[in-house]
N, C-alpha and C. Protein backbone atom coordinates (compact mmCIF):
# COMPACT_ATOMS: atom_id res chain seq x y z
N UNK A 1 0.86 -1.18 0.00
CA UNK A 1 0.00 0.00 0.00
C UNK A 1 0.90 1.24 0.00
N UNK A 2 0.44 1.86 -0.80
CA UNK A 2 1.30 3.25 -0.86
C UNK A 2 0.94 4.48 0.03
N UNK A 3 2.16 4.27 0.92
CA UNK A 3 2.20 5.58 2.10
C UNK A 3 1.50 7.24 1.89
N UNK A 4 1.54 7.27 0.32
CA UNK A 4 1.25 8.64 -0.11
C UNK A 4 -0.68 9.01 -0.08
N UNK A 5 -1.15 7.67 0.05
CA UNK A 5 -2.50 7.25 -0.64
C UNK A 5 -3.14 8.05 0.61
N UNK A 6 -2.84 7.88 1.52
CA UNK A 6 -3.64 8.91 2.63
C UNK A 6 -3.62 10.27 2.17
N UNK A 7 -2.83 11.27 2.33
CA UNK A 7 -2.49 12.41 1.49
C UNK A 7 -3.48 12.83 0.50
N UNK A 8 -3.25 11.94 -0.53
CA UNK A 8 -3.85 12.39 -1.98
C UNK A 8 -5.18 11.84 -2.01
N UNK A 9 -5.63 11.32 -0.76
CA UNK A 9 -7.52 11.07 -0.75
C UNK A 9 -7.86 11.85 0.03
N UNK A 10 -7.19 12.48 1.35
CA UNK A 10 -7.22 13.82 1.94
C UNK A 10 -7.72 14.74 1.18
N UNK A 11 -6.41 15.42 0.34
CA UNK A 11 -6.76 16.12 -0.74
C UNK A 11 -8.06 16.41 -1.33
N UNK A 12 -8.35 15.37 -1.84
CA UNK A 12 -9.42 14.91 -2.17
C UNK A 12 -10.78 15.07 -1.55
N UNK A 13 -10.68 14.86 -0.64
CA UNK A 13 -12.19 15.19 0.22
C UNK A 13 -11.93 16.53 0.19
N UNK A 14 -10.65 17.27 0.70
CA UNK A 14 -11.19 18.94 0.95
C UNK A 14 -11.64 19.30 -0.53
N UNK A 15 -11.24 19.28 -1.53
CA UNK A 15 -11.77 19.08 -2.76
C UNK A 15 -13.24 19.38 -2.79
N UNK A 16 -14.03 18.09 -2.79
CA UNK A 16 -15.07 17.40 -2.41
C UNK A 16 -16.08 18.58 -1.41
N UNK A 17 -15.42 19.07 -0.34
CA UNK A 17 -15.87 19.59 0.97
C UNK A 17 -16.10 20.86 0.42
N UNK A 18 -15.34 21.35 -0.22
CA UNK A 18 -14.83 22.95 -0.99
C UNK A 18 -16.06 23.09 -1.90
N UNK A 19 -16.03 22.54 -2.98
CA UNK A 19 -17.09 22.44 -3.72
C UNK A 19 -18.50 22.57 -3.08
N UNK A 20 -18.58 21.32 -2.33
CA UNK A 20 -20.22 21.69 -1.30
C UNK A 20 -20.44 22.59 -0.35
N UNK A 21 -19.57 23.28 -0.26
CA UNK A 21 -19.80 24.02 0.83
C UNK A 21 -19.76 25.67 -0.31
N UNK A 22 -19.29 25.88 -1.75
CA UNK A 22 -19.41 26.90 -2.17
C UNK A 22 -21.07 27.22 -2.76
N UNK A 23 -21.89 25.33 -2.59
CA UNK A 23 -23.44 25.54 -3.18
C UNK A 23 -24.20 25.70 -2.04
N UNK A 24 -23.39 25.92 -0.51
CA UNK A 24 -24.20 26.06 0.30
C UNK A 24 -24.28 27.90 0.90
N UNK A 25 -25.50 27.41 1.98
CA UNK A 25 -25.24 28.95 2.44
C UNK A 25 -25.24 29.10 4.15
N UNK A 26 -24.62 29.64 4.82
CA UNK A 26 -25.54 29.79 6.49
C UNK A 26 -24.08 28.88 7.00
N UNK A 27 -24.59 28.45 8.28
CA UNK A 27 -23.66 27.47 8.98
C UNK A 27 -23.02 26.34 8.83
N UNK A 28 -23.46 25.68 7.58
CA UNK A 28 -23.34 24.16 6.79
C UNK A 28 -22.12 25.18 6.02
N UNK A 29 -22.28 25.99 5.17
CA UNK A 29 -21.45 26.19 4.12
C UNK A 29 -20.17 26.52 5.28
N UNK A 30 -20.00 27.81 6.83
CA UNK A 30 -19.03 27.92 7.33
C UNK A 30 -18.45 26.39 7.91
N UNK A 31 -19.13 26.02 8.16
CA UNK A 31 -18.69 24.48 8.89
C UNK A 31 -17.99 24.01 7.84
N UNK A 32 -18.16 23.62 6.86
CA UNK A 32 -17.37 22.85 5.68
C UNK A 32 -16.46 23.53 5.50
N UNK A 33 -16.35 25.06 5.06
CA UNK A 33 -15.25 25.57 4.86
C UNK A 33 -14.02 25.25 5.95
N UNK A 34 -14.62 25.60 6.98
CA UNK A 34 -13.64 25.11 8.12
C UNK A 34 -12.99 23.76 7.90
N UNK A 35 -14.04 22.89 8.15
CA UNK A 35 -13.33 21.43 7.28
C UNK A 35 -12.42 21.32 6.57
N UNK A 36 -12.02 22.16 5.41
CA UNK A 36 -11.59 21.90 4.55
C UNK A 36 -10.12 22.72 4.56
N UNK A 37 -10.29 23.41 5.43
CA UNK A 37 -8.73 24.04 6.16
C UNK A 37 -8.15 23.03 7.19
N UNK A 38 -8.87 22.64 7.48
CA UNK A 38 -8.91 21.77 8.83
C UNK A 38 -7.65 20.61 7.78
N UNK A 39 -8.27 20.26 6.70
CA UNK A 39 -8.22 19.29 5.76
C UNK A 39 -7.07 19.19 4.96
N UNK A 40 -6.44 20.87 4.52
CA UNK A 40 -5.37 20.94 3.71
C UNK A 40 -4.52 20.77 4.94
N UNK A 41 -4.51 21.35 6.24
CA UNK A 41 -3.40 21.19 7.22
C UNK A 41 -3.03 20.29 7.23
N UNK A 42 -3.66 19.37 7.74
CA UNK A 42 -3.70 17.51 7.40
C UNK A 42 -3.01 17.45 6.06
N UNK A 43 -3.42 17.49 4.93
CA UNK A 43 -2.25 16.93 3.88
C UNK A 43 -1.37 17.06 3.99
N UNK A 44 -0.93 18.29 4.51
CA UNK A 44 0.18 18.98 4.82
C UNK A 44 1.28 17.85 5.46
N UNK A 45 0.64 18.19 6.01
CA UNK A 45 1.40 16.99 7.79
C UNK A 45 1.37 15.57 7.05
N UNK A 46 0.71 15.32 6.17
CA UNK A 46 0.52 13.53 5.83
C UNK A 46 1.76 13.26 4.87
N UNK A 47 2.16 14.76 4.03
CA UNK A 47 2.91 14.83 2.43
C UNK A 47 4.62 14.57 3.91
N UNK A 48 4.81 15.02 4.23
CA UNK A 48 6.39 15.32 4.82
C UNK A 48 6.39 14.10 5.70
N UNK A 49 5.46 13.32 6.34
CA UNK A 49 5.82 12.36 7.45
C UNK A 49 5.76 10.72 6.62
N UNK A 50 6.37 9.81 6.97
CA UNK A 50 6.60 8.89 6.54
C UNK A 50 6.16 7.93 7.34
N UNK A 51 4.86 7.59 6.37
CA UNK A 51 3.70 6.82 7.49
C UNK A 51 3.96 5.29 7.16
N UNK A 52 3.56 4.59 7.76
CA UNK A 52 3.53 3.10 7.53
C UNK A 52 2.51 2.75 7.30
N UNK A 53 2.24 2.11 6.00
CA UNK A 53 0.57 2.43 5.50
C UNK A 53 0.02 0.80 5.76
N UNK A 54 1.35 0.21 6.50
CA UNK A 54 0.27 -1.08 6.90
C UNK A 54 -0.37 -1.00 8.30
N UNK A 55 -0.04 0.00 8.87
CA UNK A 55 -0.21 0.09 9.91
C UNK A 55 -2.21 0.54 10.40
N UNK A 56 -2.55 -0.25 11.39
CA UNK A 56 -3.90 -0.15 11.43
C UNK A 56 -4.40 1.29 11.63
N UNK A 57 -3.78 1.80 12.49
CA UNK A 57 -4.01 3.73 12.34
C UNK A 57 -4.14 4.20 11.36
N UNK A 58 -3.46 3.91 9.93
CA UNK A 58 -3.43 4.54 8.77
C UNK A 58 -4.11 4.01 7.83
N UNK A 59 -4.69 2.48 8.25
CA UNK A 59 -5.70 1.60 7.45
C UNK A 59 -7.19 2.72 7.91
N UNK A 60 -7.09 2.57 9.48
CA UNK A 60 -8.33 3.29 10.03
C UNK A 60 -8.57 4.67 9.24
N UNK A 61 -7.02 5.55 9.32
CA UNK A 61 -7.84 6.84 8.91
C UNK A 61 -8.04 6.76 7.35
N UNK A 62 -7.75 6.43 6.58
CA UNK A 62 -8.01 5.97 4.77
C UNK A 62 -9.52 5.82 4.72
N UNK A 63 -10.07 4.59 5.60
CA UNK A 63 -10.95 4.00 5.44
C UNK A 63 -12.19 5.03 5.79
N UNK A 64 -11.78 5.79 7.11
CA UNK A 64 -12.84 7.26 7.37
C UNK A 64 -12.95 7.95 6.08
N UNK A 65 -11.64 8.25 5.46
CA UNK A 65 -11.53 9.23 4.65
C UNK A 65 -12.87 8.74 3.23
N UNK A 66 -12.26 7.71 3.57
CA UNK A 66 -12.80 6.98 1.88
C UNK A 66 -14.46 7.27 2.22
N UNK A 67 -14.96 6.88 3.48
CA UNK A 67 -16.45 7.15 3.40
C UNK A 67 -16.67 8.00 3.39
N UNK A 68 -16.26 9.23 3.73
CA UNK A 68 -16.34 10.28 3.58
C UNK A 68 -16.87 10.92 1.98
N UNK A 69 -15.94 10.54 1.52
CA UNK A 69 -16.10 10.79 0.09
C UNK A 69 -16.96 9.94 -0.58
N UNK A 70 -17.04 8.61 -0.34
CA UNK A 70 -18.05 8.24 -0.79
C UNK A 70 -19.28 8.45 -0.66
N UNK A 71 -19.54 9.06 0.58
CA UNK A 71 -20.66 9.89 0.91
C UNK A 71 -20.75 11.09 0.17
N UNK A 72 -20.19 11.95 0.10
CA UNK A 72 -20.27 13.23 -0.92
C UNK A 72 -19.97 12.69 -1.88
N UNK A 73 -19.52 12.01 -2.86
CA UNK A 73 -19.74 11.70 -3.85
C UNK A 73 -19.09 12.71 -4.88
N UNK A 74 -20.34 12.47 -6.62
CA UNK A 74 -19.65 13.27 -7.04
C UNK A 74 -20.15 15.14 -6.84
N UNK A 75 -19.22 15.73 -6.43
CA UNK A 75 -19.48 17.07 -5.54
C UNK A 75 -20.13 18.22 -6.31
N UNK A 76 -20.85 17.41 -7.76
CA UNK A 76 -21.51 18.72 -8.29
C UNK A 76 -23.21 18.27 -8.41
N UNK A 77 -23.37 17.18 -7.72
CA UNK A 77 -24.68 16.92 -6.79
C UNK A 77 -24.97 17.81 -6.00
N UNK A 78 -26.32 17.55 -5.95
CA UNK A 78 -26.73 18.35 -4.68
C UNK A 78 -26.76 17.21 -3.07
N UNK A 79 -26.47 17.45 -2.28
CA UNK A 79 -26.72 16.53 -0.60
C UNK A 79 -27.76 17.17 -0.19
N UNK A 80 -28.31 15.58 -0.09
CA UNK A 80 -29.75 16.03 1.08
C UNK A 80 -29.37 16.07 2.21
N UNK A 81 -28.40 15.39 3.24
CA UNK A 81 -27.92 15.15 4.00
C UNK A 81 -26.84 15.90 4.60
N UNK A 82 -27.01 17.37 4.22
CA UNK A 82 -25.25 18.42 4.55
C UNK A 82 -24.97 17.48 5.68
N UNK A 83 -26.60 17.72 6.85
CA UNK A 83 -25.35 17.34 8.48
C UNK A 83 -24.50 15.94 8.27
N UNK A 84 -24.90 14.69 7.46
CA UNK A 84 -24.02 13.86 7.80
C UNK A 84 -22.45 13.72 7.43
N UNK A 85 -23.08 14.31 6.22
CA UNK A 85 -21.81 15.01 5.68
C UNK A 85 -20.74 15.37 6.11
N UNK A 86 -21.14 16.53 7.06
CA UNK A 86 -19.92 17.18 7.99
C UNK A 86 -19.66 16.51 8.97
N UNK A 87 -20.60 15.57 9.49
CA UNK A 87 -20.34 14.84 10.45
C UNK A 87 -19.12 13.17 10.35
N UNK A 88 -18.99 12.88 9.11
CA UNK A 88 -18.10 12.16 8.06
C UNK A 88 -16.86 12.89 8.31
N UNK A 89 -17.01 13.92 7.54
CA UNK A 89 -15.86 14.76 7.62
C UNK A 89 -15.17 15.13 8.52
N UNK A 90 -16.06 14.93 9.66
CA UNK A 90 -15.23 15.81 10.76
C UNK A 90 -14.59 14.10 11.73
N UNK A 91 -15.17 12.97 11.04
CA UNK A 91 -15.06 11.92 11.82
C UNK A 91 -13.42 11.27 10.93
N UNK A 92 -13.62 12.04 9.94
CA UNK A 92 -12.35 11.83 8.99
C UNK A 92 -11.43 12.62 9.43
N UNK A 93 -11.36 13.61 9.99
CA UNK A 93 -10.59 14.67 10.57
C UNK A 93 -10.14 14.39 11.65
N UNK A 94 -10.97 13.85 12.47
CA UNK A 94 -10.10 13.12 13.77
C UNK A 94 -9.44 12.03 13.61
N UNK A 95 -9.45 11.36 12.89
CA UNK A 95 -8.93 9.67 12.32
C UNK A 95 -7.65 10.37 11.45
N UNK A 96 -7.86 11.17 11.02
CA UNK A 96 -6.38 11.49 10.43
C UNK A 96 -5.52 12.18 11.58
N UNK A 97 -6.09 13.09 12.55
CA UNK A 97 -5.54 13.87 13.27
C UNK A 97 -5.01 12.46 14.02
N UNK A 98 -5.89 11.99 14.46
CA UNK A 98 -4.94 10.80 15.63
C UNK A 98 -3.73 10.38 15.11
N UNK A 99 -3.91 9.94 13.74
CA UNK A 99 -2.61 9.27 13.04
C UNK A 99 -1.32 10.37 12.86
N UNK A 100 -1.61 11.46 12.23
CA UNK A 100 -0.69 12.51 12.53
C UNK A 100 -0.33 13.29 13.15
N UNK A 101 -1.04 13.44 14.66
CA UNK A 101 -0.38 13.83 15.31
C UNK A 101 0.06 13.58 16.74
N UNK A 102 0.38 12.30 16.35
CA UNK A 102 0.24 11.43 17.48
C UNK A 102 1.39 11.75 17.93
């Protein structure tokens, strides 16, 4: 498994997060935005550290990440669901945070 693959699905959701949160409006759209800073920091930290991607911490946070996105989907949909959304996201955000900044 390639160490980088966390990173560049990171990426990816703020992506994802960015997009839905520019069709939203009110507290959903600030919440996501936040997310998604929240989100590049995290790549940040994921691109320079040299993770061990067999490792179950880094299986765990991938696997948040991945639902995440599979939940938002493709991001020029509309979500019926903003709150779970952010609630994904932010469950992806701690699963990466544990792993990086442990």
């Amino acid at each position: 498994m390639d160490n980088h693959q966390l990173s560049e699905r990171i990426t990816g959701l703020a992506s994802r997060v960015n997009n839905l949160a520019v069709n939203l409006t009110g507290d959903s759209s600030r919440q996501l935005l936040e997310q998604q800073n929240e989100l590049i920091d995290l790549t940040q930290i994921a691109i320079v550290q040299d993770l061990d991607a067999s490792a179950e911490k880094y299986k765990d946070a991938l696997q948040t990440v991945e639902n995440a996105i599979e939940f938002i989907g493709d991001e020029s949909k509309k979500i019926e669901n903003v709150s779970k959304a952010i609630k994904l996201v932010g469950s992806a955000i701690q699963a990466a945070t544990k792993l990086l900044k442990a």
